[in-house]
C-alpha atoms as a PDB file:
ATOM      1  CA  UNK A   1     101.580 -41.993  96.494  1.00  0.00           C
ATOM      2  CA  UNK A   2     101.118 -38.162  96.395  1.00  0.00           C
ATOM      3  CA  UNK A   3     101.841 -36.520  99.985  1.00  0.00           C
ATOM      4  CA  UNK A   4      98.217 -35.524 101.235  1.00  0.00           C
ATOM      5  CA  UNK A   5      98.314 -32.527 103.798  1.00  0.00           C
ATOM      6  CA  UNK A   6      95.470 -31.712 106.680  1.00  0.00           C
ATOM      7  CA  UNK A   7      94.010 -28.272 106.450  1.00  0.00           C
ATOM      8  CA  UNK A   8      95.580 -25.986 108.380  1.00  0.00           C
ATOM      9  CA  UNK A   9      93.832 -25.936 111.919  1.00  0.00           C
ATOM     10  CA  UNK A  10      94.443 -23.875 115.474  1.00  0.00           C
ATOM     11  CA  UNK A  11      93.297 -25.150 118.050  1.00  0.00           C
ATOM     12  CA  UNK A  12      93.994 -21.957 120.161  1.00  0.00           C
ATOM     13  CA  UNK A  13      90.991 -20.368 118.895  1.00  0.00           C
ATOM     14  CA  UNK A  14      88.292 -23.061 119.510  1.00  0.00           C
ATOM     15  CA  UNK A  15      87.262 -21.460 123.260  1.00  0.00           C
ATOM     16  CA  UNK A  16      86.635 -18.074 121.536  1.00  0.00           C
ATOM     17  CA  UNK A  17      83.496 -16.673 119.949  1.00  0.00           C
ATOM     18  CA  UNK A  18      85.241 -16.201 116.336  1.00  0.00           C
ATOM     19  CA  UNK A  19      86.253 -20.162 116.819  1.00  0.00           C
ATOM     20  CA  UNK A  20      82.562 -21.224 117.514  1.00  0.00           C
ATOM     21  CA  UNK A  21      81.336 -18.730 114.759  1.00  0.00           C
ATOM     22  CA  UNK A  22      84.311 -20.133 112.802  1.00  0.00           C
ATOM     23  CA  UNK A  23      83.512 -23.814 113.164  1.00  0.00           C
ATOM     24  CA  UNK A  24      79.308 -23.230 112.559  1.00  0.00           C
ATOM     25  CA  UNK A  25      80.321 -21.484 109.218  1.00  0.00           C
ATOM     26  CA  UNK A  26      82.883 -24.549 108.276  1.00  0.00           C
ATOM     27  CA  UNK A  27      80.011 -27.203 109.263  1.00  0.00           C
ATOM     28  CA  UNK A  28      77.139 -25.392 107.068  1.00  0.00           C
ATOM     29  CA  UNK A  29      80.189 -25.186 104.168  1.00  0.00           C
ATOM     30  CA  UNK A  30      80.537 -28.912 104.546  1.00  0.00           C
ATOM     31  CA  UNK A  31      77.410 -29.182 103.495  1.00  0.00           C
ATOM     32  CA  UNK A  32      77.327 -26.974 100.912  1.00  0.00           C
ATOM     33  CA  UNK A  33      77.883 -28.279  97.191  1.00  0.00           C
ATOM     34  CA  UNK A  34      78.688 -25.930  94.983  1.00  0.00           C
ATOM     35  CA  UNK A  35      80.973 -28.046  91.614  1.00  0.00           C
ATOM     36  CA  UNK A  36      83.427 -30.920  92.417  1.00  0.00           C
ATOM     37  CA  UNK A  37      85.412 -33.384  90.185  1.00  0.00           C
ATOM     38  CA  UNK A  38      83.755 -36.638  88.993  1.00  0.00           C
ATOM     39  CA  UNK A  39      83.319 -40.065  86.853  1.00  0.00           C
ATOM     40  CA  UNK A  40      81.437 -41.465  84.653  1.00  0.00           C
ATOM     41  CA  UNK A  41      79.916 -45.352  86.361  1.00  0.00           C
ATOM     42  CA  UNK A  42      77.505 -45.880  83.402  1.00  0.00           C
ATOM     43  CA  UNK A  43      75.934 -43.416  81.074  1.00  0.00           C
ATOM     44  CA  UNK A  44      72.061 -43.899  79.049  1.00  0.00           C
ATOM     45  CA  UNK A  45      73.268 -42.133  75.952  1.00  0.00           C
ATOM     46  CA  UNK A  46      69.735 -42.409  74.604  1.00  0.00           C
ATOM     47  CA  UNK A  47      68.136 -40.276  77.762  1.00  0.00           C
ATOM     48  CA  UNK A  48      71.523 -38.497  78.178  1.00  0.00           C
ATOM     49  CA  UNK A  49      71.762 -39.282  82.173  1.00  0.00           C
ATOM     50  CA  UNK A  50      73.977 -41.078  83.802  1.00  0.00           C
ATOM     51  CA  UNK A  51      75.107 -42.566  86.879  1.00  0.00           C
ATOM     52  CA  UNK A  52      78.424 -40.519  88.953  1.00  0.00           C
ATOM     53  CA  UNK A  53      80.979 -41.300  91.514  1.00  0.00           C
ATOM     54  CA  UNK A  54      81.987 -37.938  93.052  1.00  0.00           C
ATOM     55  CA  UNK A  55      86.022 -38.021  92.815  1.00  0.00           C
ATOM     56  CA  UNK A  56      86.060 -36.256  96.675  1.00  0.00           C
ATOM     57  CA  UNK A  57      84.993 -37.523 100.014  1.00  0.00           C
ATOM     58  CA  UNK A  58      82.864 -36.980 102.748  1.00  0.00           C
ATOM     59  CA  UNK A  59      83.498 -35.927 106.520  1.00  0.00           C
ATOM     60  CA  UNK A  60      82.587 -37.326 109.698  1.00  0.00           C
ATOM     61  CA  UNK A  61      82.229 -35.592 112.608  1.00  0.00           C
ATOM     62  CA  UNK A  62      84.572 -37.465 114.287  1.00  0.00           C
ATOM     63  CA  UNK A  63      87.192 -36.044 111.306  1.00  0.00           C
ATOM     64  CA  UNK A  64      86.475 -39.771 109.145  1.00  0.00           C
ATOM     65  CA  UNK A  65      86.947 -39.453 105.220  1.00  0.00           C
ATOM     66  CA  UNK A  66      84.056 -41.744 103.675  1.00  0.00           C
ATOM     67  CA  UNK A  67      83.636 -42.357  99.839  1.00  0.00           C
ATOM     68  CA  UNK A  68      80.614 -40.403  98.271  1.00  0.00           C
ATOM     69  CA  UNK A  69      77.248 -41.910  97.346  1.00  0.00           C
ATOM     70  CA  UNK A  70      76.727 -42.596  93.706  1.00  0.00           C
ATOM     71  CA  UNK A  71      74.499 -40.297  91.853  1.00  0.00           C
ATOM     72  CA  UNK A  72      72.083 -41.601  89.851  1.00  0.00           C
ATOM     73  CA  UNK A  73      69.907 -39.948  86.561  1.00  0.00           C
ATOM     74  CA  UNK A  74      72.499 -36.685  86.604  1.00  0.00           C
ATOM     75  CA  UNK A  75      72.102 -35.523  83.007  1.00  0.00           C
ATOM     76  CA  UNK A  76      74.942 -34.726  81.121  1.00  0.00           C
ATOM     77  CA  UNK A  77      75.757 -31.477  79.460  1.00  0.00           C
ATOM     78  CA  UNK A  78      77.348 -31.186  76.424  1.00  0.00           C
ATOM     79  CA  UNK A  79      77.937 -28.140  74.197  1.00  0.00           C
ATOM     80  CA  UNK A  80      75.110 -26.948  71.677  1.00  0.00           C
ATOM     81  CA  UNK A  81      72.872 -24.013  70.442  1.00  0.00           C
ATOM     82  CA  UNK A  82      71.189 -22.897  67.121  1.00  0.00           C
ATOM     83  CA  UNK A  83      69.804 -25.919  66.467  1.00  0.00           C
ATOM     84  CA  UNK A  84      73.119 -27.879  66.478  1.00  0.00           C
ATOM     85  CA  UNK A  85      74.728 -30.366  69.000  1.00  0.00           C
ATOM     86  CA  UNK A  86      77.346 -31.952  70.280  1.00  0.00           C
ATOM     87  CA  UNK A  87      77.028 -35.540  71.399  1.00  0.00           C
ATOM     88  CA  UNK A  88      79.550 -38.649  72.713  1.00  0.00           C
ATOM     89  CA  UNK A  89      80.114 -41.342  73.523  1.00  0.00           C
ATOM     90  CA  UNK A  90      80.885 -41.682  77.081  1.00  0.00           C
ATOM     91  CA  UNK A  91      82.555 -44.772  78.850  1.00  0.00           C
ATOM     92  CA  UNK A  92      82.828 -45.680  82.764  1.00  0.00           C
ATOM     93  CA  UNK A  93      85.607 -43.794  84.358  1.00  0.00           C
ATOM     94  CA  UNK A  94      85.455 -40.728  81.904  1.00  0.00           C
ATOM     95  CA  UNK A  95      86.007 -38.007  84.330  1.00  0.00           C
ATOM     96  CA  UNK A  96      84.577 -34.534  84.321  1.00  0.00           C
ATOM     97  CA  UNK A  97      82.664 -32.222  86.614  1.00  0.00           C
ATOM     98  CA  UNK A  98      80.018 -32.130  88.765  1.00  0.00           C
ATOM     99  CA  UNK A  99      78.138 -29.202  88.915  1.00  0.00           C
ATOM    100  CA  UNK A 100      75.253 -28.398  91.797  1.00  0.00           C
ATOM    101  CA  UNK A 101      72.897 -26.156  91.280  1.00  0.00           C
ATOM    102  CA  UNK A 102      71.426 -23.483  93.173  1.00  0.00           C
ATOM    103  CA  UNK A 103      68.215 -24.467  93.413  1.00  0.00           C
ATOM    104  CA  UNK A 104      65.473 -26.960  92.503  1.00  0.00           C
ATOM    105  CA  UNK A 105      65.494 -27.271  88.723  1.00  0.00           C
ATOM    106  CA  UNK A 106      63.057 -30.490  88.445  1.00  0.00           C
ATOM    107  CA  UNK A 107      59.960 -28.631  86.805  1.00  0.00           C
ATOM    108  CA  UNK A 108      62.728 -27.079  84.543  1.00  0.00           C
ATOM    109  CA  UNK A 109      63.813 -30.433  83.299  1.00  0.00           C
ATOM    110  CA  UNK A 110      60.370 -31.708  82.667  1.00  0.00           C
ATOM    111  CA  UNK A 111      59.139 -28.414  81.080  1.00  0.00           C
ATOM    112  CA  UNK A 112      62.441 -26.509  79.920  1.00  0.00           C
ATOM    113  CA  UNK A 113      60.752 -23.714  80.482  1.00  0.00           C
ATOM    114  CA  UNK A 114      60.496 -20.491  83.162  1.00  0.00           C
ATOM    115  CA  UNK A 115      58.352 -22.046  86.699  1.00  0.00           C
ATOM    116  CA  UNK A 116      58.676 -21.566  90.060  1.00  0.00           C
ATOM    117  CA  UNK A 117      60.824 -24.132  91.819  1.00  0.00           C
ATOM    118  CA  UNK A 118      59.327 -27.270  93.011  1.00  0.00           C
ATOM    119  CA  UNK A 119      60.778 -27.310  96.781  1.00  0.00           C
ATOM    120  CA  UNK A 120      63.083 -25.186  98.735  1.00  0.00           C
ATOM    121  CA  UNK A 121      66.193 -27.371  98.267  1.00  0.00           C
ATOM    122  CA  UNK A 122      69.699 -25.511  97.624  1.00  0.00           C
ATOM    123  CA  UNK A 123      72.756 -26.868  96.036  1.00  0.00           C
ATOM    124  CA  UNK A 124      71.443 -30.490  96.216  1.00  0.00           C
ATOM    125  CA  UNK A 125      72.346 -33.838  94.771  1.00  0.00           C
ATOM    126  CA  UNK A 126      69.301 -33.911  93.257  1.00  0.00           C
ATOM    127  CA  UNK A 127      69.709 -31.067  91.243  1.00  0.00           C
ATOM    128  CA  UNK A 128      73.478 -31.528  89.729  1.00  0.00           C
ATOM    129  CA  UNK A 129      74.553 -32.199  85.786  1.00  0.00           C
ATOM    130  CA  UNK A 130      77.470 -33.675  84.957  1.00  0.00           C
ATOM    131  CA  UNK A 131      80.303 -32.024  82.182  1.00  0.00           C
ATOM    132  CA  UNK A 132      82.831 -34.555  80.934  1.00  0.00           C
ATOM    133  CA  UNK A 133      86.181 -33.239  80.768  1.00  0.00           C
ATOM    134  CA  UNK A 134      89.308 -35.001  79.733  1.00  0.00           C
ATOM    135  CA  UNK A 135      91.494 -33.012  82.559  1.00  0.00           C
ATOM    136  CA  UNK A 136      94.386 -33.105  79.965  1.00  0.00           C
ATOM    137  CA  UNK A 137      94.668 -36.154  78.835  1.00  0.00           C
ATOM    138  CA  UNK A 138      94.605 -35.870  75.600  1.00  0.00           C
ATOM    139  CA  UNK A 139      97.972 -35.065  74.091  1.00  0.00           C
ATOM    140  CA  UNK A 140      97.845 -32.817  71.009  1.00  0.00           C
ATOM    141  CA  UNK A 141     100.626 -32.870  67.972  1.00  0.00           C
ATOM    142  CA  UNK A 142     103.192 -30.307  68.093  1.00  0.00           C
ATOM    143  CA  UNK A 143     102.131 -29.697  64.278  1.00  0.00           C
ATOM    144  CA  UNK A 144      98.649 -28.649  65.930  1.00  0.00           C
ATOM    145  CA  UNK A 145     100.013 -25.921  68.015  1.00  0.00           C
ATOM    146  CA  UNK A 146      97.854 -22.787  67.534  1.00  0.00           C
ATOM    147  CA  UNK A 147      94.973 -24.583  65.704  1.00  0.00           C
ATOM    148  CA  UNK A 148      91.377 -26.003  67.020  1.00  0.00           C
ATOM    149  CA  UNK A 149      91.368 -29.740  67.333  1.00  0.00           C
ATOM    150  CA  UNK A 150      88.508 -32.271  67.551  1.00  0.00           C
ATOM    151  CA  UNK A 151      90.420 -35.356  68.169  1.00  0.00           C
ATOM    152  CA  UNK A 152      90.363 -39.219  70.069  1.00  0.00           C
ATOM    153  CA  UNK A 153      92.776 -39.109  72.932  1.00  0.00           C
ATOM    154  CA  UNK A 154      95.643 -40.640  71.038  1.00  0.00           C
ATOM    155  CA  UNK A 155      95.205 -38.260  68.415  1.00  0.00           C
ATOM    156  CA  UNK A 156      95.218 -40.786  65.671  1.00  0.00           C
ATOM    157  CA  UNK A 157      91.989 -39.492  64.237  1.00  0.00           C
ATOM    158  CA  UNK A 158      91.616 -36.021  64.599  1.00  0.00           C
ATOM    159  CA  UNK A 159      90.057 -32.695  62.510  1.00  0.00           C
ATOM    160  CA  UNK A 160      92.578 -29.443  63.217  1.00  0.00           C
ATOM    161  CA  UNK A 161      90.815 -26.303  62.375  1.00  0.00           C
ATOM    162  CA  UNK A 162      93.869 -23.733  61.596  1.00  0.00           C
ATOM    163  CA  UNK A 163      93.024 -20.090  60.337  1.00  0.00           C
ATOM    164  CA  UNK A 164      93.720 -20.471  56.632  1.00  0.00           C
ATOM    165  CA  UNK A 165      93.257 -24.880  56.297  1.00  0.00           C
ATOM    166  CA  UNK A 166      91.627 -27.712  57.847  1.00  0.00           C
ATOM    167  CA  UNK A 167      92.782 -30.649  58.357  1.00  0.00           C
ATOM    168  CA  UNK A 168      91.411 -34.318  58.751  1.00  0.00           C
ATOM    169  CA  UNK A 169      93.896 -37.231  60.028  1.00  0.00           C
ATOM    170  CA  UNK A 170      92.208 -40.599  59.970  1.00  0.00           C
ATOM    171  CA  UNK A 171      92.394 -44.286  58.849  1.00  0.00           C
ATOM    172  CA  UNK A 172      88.920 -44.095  57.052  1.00  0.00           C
ATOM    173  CA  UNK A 173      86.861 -41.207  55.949  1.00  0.00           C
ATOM    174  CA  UNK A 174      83.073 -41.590  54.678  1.00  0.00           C
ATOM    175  CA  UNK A 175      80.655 -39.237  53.505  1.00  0.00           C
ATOM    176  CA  UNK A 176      77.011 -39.895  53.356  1.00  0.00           C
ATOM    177  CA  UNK A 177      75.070 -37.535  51.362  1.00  0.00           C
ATOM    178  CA  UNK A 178      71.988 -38.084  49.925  1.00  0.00           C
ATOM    179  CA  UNK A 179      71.873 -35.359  47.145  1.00  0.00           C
ATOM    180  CA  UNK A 180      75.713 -34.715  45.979  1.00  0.00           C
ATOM    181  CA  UNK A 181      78.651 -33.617  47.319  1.00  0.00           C
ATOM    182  CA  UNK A 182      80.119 -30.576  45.467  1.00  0.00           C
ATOM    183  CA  UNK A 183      83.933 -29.702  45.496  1.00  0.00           C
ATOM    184  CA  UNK A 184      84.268 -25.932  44.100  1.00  0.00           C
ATOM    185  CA  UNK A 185      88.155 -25.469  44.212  1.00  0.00           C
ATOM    186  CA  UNK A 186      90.487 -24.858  41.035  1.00  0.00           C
ATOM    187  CA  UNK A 187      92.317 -27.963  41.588  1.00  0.00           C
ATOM    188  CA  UNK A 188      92.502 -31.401  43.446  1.00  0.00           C
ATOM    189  CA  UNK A 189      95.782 -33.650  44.028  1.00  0.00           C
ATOM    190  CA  UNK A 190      95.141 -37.278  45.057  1.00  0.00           C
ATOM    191  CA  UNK A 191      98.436 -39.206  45.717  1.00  0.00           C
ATOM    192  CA  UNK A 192      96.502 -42.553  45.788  1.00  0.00           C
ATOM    193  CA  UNK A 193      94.027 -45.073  43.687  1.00  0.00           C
ATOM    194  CA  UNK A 194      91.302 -43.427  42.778  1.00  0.00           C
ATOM    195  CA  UNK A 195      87.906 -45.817  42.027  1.00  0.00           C
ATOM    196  CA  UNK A 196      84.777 -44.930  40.786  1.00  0.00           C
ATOM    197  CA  UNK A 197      81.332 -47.463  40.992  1.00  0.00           C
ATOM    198  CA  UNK A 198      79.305 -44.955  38.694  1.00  0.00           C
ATOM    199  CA  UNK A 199      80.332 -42.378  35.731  1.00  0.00           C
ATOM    200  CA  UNK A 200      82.678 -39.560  34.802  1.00  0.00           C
ATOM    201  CA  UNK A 201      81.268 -37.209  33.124  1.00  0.00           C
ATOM    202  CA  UNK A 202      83.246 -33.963  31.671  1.00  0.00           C
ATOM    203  CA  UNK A 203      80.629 -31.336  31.314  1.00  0.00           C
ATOM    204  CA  UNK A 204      82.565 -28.905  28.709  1.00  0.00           C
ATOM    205  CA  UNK A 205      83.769 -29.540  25.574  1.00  0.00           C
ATOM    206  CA  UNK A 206      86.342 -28.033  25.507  1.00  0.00           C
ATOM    207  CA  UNK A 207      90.377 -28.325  26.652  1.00  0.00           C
ATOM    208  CA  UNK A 208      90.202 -26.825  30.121  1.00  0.00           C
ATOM    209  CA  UNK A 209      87.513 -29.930  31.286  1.00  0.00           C
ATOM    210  CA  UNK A 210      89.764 -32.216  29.481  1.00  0.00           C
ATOM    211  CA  UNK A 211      90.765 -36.291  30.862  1.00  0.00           C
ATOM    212  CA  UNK A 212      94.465 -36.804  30.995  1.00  0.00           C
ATOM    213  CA  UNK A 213      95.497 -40.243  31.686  1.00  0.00           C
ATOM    214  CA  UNK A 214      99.296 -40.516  31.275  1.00  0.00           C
ATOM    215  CA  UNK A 215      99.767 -37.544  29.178  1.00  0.00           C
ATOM    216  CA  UNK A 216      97.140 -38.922  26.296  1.00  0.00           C
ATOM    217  CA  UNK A 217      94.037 -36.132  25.940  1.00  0.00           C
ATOM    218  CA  UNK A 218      90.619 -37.693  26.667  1.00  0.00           C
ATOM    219  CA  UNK A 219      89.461 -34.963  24.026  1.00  0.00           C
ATOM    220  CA  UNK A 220      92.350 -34.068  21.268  1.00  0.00           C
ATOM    221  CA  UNK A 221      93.985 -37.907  21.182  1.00  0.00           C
ATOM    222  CA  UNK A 222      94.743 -39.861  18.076  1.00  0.00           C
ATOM    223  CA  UNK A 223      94.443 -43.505  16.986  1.00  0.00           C
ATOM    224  CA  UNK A 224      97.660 -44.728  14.507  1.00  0.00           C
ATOM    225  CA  UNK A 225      97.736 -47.182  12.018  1.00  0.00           C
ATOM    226  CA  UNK A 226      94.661 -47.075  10.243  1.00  0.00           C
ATOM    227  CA  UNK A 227      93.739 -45.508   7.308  1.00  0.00           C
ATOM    228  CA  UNK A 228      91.544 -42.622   6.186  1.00  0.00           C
ATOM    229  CA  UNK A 229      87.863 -43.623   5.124  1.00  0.00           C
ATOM    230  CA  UNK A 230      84.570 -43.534   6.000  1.00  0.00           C
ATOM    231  CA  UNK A 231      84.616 -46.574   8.632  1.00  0.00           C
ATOM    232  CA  UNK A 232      85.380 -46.079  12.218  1.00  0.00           C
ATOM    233  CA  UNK A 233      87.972 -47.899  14.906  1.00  0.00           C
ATOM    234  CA  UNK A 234      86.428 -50.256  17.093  1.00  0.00           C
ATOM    235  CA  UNK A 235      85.457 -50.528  20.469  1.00  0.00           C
ATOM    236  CA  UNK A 236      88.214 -49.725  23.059  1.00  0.00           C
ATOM    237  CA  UNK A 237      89.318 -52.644  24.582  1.00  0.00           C
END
């Protein structure tokens, strides 16, 4: 268990004006919320809100540490502009922060748009949002040092963005497109099976859009053993 320590406290100075003025400033702080850590209890990924356990506790006046309320309907904040979005999928105990504001943003959720506030509250429950944060616990490859990475925790499926390549580590890839996908690059290495539903087709005639299946030319090959007429070979087989 880590060592907790008691704030620092002198009692000397209670008697004295700047101990009075001291402990009315400390009891409107206590009341003051202002960003704390936090999890996740169940999250509405379809309305975006969920339900938080604040990760600190609350004080008594008679100096008892009580367990925070949960928070219900905080929306969650992820990152996102321009028309684009980030989105996931959150689980119960993801931790992250909880952020209060400074004043009443209600009408600004319903409307997203400039209003008065609704009531005089300041840095309530009421008006927090919650930003998940994986407080380092996801451990990144040393081969990603330097480099952006979108990845799962474990790393096992990961993209890492470096300044000259990308890079995509998974156990399945899939792209959906409904049009085409278009590679323009002067070459492409596959070290596996490659397997194709639909049809190859080699655009130019010509050697530089050739097929080369174990050294044979799609284009320039021969067939042996026949001879010269005006019949044709059959049908590969």
């Amino acid at each position: 268990m880590p060592k907790i320590s008691k704030p620092a406290f002198n009692p000397a100075i209670a008697q004295t004006a700047a101990g009075k003025q001291e402990h009315i400033l400390r009891a409107l702080k206590m009341g003051l919320y202002v960003a704390a850590p936090a999890f996740v209890e169940s999250y509405d990924r379809t309305l975006m809100r969920a339900t938080i356990r604040p990760a600190f506790m609350a004080k008594k006046s008679n100096g008892e540490s009580v367990a925070q309320d949960l928070l219900y309907q905080v929306p969650v904040r992820f990152g996102g502009g321009g028309g684009y979005a980030a989105n996931l999928p959150l689980e119960k105990g993801d931790s992250g922060w909880i952020i209060f504001c400074d004043r009443d943003i209600s009408n600004f959720k319903s409307a997203r748009s400039v209003l008065p506030c609704n009531t005089n509250r300041m840095h309530a429950q009421e008006d927090s949002f919650f930003l998940p944060d994986a407080m380092q616990t996801a451990q990144i490859a040393g081969e990603d040092a330097g480099r952006a990475v979108f990845q799962t925790l474990a790393g096992d499926n990961k993209i890492s963005v470096g300044k000259t390549d990308i890079k995509v580590t998974t156990t399945k890839l899939t792209v959906n497109a409904s049009q085409s996908v278009e590679l323009n690059t002067p070459a492409v290495t596959m070290s596996g099976t490659l397997t194709v539903t639909g049809i190859i087709t080699s655009l130019a005639n010509v050697l530089a859009a050739n097929v080369m299946a174990a050294g044979i030319s799609l284009i320039s090959h021969i067939h042996g053993g026949v001879q010269n007429g005006e019949g044709t070979t059959g049908e590969p087989q």
